[in-house]
N, C-alpha and C. Protein backbone atom coordinates (compact mmCIF):
# COMPACT_ATOMS: atom_id res chain seq x y z
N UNK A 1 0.84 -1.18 0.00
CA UNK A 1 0.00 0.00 0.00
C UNK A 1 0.89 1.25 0.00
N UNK A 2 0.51 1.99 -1.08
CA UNK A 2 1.32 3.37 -1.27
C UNK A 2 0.63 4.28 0.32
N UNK A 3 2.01 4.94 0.90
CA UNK A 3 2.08 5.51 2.17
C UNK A 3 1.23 6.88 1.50
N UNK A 4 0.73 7.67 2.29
CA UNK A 4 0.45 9.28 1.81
C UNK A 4 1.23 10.24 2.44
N UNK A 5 2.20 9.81 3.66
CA UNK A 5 2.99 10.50 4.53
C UNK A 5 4.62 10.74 4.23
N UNK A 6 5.48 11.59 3.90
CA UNK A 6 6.72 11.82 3.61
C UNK A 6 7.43 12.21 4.66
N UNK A 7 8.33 11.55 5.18
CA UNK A 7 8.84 11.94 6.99
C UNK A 7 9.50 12.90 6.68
N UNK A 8 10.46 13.10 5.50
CA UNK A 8 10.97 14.66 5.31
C UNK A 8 10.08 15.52 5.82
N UNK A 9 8.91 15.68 4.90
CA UNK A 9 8.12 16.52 4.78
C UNK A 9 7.50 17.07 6.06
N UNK A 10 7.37 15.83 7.30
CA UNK A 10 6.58 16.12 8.34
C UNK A 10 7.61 16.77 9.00
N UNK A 11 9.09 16.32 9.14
CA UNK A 11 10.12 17.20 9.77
C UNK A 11 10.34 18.08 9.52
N UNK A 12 10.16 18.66 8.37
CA UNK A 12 9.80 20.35 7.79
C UNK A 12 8.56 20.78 8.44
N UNK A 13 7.99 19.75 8.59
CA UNK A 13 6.61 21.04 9.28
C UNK A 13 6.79 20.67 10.49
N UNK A 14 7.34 19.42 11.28
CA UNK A 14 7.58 19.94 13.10
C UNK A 14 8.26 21.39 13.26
N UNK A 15 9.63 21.53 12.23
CA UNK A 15 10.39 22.42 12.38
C UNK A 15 9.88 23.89 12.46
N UNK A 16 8.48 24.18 11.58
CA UNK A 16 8.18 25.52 11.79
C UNK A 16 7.73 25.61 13.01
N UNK A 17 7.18 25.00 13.85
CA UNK A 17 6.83 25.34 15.56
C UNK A 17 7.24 25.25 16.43
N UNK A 18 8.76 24.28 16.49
CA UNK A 18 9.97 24.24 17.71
C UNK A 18 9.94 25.97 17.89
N UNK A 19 9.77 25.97 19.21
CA UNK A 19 10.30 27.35 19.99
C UNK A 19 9.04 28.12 20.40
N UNK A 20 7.64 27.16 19.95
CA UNK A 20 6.29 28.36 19.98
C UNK A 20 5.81 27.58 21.55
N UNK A 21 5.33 28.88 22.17
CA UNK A 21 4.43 28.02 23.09
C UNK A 21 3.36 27.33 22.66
N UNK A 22 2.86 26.17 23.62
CA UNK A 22 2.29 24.92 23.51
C UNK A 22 1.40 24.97 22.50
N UNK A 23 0.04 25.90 22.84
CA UNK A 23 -1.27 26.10 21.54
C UNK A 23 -0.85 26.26 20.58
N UNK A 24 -0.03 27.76 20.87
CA UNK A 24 0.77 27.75 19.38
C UNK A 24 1.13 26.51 18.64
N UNK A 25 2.24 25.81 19.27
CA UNK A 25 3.06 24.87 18.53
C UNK A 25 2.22 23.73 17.92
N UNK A 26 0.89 23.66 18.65
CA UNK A 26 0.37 22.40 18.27
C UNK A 26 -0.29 22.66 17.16
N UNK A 27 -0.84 24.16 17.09
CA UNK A 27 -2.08 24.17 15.93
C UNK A 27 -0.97 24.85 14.50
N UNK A 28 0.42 25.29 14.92
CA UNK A 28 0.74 25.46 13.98
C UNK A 28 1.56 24.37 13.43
N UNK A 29 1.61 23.22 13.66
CA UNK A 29 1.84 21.92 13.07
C UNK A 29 0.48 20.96 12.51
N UNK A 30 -0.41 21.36 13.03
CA UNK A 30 -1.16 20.95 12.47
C UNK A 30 -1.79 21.62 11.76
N UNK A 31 -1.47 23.05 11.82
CA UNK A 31 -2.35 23.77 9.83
C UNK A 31 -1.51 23.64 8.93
N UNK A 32 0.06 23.45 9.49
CA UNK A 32 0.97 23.22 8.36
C UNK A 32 0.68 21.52 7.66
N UNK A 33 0.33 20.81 8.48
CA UNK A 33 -0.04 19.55 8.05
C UNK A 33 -1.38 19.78 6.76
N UNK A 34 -2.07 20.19 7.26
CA UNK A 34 -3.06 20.52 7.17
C UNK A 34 -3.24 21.12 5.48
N UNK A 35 -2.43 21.90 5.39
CA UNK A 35 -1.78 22.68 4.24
C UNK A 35 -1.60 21.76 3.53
N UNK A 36 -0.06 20.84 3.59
CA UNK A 36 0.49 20.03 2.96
C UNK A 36 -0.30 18.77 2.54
N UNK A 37 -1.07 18.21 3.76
CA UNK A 37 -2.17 16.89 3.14
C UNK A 37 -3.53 17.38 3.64
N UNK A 38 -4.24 18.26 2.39
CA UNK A 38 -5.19 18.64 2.47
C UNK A 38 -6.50 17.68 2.91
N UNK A 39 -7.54 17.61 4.16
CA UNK A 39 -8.33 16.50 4.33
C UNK A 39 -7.93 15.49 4.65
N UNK A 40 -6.75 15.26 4.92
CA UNK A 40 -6.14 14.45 5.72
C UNK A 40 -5.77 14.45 7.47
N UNK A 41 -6.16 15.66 7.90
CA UNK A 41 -5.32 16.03 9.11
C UNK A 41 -6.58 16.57 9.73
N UNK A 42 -6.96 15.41 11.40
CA UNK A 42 -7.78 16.56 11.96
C UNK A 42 -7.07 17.60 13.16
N UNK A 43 -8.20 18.61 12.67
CA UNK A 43 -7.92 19.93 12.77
C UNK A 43 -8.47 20.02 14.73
N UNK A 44 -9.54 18.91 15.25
CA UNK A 44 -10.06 18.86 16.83
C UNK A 44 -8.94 18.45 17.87
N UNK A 45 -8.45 19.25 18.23
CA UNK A 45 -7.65 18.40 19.47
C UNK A 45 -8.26 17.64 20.87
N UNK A 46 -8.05 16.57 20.64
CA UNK A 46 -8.27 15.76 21.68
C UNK A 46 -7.97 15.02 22.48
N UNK A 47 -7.77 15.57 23.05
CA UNK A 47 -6.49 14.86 24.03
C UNK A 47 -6.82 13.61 24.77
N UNK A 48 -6.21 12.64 24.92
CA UNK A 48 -5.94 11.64 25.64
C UNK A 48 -4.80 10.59 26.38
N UNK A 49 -4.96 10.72 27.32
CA UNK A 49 -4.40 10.16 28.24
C UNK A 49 -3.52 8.98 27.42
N UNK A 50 -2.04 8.82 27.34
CA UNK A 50 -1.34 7.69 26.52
C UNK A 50 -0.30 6.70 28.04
N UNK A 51 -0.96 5.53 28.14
CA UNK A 51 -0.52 4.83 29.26
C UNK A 51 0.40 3.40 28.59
N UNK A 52 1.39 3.43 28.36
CA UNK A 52 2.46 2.40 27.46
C UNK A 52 3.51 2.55 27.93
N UNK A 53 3.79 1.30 28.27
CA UNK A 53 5.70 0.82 28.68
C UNK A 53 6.02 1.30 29.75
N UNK A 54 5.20 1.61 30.42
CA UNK A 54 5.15 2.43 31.78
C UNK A 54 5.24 3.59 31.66
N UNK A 55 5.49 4.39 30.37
CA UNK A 55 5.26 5.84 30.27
C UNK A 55 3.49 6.39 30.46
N UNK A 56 3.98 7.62 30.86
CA UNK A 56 2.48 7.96 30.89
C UNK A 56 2.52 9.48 30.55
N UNK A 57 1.97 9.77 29.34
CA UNK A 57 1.90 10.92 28.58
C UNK A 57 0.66 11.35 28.07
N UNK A 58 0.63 12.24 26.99
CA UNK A 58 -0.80 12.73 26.33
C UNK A 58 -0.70 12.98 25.44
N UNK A 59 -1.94 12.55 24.05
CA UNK A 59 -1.44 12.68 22.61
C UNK A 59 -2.96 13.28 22.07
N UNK A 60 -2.97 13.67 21.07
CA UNK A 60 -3.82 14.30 19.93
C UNK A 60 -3.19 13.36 18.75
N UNK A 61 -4.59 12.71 18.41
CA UNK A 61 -4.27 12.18 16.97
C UNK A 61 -4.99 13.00 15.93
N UNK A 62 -3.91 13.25 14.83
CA UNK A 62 -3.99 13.70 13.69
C UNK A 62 -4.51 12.84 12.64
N UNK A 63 -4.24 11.83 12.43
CA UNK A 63 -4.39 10.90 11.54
C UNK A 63 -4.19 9.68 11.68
N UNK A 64 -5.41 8.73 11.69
CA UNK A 64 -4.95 7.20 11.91
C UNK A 64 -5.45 6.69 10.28
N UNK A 65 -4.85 5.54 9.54
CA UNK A 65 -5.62 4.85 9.11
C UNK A 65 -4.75 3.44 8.97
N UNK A 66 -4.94 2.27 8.34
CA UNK A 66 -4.51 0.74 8.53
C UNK A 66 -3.31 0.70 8.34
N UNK A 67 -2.86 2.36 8.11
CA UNK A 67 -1.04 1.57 7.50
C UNK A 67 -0.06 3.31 7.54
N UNK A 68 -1.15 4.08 8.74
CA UNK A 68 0.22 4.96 9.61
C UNK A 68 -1.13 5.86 10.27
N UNK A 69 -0.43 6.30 11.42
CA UNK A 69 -0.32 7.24 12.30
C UNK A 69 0.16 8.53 12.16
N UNK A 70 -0.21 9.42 13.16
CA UNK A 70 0.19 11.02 13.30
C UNK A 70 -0.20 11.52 14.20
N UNK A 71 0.56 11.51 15.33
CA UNK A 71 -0.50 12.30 16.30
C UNK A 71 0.81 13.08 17.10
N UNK A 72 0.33 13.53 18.24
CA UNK A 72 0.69 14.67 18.99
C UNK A 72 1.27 14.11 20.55
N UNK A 73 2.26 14.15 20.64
CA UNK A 73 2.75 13.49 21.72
C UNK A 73 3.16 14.02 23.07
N UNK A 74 3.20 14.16 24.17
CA UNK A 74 3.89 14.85 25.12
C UNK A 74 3.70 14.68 26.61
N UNK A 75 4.59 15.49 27.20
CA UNK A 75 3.97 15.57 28.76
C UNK A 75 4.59 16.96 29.27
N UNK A 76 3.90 17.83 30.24
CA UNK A 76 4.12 18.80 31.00
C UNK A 76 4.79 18.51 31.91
N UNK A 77 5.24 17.04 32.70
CA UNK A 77 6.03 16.79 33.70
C UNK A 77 7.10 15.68 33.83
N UNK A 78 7.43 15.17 32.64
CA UNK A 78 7.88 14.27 31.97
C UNK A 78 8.04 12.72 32.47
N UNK A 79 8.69 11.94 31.45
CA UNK A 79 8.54 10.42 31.93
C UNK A 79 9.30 9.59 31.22
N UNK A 80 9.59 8.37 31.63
CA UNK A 80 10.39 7.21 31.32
C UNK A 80 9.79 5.97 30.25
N UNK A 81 10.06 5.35 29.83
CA UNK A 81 9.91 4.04 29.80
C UNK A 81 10.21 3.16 28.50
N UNK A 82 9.67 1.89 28.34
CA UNK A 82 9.88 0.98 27.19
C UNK A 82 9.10 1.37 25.58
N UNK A 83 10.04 1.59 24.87
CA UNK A 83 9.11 2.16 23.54
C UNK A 83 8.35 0.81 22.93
N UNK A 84 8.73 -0.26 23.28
CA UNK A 84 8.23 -1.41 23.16
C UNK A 84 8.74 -2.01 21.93
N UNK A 85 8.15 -3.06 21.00
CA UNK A 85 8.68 -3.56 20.05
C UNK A 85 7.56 -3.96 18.58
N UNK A 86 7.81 -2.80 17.49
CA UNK A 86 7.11 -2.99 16.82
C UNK A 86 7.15 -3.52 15.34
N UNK A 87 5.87 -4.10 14.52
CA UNK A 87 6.21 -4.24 13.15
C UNK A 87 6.21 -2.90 12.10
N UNK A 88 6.19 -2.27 12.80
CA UNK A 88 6.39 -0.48 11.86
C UNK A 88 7.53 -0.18 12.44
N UNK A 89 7.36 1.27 11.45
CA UNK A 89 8.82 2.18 11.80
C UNK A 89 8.34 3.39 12.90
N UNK A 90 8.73 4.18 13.44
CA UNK A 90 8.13 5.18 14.23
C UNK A 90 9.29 5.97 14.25
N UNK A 91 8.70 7.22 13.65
CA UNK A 91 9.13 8.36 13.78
C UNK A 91 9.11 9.98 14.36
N UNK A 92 10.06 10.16 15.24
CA UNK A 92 9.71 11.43 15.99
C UNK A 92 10.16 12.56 16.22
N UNK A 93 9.23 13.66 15.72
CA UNK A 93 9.94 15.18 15.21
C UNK A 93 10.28 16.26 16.62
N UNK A 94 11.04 16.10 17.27
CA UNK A 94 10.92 17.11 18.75
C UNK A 94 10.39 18.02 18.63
N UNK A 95 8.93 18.16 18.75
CA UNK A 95 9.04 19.92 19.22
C UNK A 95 9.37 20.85 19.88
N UNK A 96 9.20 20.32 21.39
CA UNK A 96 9.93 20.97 22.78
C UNK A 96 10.45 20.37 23.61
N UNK A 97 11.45 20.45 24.68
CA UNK A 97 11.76 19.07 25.14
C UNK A 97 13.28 18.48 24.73
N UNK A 98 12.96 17.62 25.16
CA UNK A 98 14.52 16.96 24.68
C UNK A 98 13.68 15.07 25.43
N UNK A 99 14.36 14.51 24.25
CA UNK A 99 14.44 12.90 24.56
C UNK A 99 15.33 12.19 24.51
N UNK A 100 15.69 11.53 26.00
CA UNK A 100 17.01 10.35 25.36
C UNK A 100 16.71 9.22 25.56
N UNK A 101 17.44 8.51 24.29
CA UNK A 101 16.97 6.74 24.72
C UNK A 101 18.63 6.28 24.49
N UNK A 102 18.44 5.04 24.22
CA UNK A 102 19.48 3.93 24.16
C UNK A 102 18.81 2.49 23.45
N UNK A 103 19.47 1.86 23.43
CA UNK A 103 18.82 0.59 22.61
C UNK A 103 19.91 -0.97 23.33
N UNK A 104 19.04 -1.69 22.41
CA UNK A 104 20.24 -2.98 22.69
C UNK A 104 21.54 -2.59 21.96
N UNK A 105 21.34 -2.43 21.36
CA UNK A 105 22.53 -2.70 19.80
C UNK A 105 23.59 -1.49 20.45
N UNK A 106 23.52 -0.25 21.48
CA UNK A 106 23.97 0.53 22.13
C UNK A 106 24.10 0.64 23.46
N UNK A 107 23.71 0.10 24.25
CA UNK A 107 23.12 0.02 25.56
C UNK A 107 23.74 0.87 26.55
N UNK A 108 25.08 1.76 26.35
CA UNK A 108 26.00 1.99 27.31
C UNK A 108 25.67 3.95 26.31
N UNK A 109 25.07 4.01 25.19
CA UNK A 109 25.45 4.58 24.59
C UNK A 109 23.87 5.84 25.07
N UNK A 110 23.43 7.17 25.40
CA UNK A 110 22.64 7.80 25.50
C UNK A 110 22.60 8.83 24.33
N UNK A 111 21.55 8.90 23.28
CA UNK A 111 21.32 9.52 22.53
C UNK A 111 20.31 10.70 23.12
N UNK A 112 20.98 11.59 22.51
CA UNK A 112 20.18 12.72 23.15
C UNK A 112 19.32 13.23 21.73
N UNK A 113 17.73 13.78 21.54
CA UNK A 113 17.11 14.47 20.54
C UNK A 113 16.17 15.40 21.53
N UNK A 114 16.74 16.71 20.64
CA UNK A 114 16.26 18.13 20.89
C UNK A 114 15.66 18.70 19.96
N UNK A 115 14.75 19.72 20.53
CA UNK A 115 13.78 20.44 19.24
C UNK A 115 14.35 20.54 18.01
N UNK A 116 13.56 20.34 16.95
CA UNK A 116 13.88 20.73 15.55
C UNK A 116 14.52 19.46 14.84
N UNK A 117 15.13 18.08 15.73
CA UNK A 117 16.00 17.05 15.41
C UNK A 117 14.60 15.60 15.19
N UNK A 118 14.88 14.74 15.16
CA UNK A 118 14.54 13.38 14.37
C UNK A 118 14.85 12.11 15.52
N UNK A 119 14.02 11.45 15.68
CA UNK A 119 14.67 10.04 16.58
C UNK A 119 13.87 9.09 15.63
N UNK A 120 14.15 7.68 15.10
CA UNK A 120 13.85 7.07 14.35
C UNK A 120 13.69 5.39 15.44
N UNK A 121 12.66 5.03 15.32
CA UNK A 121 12.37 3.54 15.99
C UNK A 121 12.11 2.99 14.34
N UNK A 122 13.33 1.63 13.97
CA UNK A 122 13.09 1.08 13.09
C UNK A 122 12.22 -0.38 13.71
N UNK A 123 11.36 -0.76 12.83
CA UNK A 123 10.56 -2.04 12.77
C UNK A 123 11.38 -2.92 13.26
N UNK A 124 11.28 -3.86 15.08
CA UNK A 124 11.87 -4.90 15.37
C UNK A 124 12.79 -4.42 16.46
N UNK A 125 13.09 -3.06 16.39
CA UNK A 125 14.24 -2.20 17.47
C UNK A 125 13.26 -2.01 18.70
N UNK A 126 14.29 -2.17 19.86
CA UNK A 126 13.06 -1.81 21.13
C UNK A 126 14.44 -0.49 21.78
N UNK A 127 13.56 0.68 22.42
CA UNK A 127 14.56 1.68 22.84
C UNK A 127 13.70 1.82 24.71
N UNK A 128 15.05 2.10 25.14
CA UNK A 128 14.34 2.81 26.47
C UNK A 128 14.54 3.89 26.28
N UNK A 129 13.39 4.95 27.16
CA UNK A 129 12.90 6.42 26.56
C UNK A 129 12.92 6.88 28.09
N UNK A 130 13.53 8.64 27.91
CA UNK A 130 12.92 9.22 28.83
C UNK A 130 12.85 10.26 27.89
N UNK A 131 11.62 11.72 28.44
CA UNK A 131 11.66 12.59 28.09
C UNK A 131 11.41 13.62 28.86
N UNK A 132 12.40 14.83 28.79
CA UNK A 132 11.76 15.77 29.98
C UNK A 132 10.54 16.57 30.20
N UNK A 133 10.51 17.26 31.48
CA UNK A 133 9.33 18.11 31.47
C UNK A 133 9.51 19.00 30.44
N UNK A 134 7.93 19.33 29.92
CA UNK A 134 8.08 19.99 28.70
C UNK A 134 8.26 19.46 27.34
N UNK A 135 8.40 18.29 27.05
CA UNK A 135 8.44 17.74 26.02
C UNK A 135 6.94 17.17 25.23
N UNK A 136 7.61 17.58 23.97
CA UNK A 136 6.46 17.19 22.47
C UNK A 136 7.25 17.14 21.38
N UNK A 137 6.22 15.82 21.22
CA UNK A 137 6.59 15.93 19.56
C UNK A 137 5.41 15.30 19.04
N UNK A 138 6.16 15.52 17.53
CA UNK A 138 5.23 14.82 16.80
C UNK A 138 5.34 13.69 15.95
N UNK A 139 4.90 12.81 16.32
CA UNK A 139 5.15 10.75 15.65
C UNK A 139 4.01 10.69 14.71
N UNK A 140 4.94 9.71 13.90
CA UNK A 140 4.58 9.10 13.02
C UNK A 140 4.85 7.62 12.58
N UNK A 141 3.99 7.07 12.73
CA UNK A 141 3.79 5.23 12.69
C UNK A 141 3.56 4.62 11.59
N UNK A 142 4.23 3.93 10.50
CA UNK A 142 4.20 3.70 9.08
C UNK A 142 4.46 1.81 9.22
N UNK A 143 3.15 1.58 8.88
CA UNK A 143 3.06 -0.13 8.85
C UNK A 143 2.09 -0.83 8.91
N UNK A 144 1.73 -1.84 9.19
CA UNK A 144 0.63 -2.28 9.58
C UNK A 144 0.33 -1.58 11.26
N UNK A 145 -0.73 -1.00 11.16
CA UNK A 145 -1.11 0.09 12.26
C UNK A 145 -1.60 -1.41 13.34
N UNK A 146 -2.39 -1.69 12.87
CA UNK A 146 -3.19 -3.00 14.07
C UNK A 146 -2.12 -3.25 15.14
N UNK A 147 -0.97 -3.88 14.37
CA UNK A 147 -0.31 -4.41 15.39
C UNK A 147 0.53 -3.44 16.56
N UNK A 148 0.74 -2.42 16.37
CA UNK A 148 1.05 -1.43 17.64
C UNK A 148 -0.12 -1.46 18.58
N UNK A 149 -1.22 -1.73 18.79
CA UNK A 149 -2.27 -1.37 19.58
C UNK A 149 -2.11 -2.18 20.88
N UNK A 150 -1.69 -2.95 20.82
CA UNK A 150 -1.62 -4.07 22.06
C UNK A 150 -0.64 -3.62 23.13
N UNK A 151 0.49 -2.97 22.75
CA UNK A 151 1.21 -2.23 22.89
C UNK A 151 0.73 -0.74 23.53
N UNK A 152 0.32 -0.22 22.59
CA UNK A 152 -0.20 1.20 22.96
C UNK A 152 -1.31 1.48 23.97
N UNK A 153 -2.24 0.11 24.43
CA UNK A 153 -3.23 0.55 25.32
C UNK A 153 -2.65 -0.34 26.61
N UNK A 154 -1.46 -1.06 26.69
CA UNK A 154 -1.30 -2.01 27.51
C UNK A 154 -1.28 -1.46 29.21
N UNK A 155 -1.06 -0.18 29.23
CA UNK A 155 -0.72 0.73 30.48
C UNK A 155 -2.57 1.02 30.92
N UNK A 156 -3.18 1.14 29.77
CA UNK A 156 -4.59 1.33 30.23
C UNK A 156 -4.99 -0.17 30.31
N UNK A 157 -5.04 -1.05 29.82
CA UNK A 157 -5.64 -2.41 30.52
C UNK A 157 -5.09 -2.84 31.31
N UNK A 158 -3.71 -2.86 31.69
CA UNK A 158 -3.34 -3.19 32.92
C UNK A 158 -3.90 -2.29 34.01
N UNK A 159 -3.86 -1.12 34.19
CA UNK A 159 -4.68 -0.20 35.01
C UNK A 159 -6.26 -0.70 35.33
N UNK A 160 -7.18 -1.08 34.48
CA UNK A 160 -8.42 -0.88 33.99
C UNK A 160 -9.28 0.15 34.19
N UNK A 161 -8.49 0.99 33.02
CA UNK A 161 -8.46 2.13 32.30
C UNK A 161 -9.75 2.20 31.42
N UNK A 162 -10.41 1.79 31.64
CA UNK A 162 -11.45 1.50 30.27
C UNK A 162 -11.92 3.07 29.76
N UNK A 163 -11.81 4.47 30.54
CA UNK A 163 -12.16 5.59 29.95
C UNK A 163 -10.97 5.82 28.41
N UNK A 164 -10.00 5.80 29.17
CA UNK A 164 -8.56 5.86 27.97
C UNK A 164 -8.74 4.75 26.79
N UNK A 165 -9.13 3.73 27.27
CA UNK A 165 -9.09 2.34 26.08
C UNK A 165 -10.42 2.80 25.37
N UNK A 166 -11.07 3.23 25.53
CA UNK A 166 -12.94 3.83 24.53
C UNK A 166 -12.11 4.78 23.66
N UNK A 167 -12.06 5.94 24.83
CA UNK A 167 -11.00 7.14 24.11
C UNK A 167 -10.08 6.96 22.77
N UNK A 168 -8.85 6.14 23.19
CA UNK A 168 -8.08 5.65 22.02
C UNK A 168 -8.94 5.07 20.70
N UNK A 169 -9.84 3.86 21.25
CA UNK A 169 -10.60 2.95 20.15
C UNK A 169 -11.21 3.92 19.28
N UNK A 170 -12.36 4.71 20.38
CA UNK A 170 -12.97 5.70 19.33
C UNK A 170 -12.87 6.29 18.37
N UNK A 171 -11.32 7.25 18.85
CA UNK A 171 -10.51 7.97 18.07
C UNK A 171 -10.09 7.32 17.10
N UNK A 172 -9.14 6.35 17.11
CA UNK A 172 -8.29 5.91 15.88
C UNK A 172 -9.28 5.15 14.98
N UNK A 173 -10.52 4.56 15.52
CA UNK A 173 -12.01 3.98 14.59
C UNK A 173 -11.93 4.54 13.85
N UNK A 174 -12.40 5.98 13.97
CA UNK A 174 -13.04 7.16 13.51
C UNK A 174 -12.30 7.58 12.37
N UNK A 175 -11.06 7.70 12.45
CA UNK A 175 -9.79 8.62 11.81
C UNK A 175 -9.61 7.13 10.28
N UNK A 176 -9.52 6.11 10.89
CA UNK A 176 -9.36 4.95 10.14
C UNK A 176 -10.25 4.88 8.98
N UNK A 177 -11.64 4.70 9.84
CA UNK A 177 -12.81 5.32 9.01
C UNK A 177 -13.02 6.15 7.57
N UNK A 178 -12.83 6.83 8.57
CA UNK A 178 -12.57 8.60 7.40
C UNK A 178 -11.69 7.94 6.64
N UNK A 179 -10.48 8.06 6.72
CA UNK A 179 -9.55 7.65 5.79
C UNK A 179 -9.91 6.32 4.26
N UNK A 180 -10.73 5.41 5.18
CA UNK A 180 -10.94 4.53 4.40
C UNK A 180 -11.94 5.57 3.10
N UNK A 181 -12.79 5.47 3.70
CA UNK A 181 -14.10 6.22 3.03
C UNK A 181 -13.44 7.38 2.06
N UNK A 182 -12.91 8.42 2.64
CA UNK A 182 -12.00 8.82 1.93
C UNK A 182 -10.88 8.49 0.60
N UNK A 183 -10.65 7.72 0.54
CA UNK A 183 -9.61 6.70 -0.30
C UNK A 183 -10.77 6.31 -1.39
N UNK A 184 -11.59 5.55 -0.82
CA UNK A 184 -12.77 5.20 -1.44
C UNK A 184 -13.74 5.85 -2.94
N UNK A 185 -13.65 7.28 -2.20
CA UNK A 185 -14.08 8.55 -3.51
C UNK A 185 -13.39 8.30 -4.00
């Protein structure tokens, strides 16, 4: 399946909002999206609670459908944990913030990514993550989408979270939806 998403392209548009405060930064990544993949990008922010790998953050999705992601990532007080292990690639544009991980293949080694820079999770790589207070960005998930989910709500079913697990389902339904239907015309 031909992708509709160009990670250049999205790192050109994280880049125009590194340095804006928060509203700012978010809505001006997402009209620049917005711009670039016309009807592709929603414009409602909605935030929800993101409970995975023991991190616990908050995201706005932009765009789901069967074969990538886009959404809005962050926390005001920051956090740790397992990025987990996926059959996609995941990609992430700093907006504010700073993130460091490490990997197996490095383990001794701390990569640091700061606004305006790129961190790349290839398909099969697992990283440990922290990110500070103040940190956002914006990811992007290119693959078979299904299989991240088990993953992505695992912090809310272990909890029994069921407001966050509706939340997520709803959302990415919906966006999937559209997209399909969309494609469809």
């Amino acid at each position: 399946m031909r992708q509709l998403f160009d990670p250049a392209r999205l790192h050109a548009a994280a880049q125009t909002a590194v340095g804006l405060p928060h509203q700012a930064m978010v809505r001006t990544v997402a009209s620049e999206l917005d711009r670039q993949y016309p009807g592709h990008i929603e414009q409602t922010e909605d935030w929800v609670m993101s409970l995975a790998g023991g991190a616990t953050g908050i995201m706005t999705v932009l765009h789901c459908s069967l074969s990538e992601y886009l959404l809005i990532f962050g926390t005001p007080v920051g956090t740790e944990g397992f990025s987990g292990r996926y059959h996609i690639d995941i990609y992430d544009f700093l907006l504010a913030g700073e993130m460091w991980t490490y990997t197996e293949e490095a383990c001794a080694e701390r990569i640091i990514t700061r606004p305006g820079e790129m961190a790349f999770l290839r398909r099969g790589q697992t990283k440990g993550f922290r990110v500070a207070e103040g940190s956002w960005m914006l990811e992007y998930g290119r693959g078979p989408i299904m299989t991240c989910l088990p993953m992505a709500v695992s912090g809310a079913v272990a909890s029994l979270d069921g407001r966050t697990l509706w939340r997520t389902f709803s959302i990415s339904t919906r966006l999937t939806c559209k997209t399909l239907l969309r494609r469809r015309a």
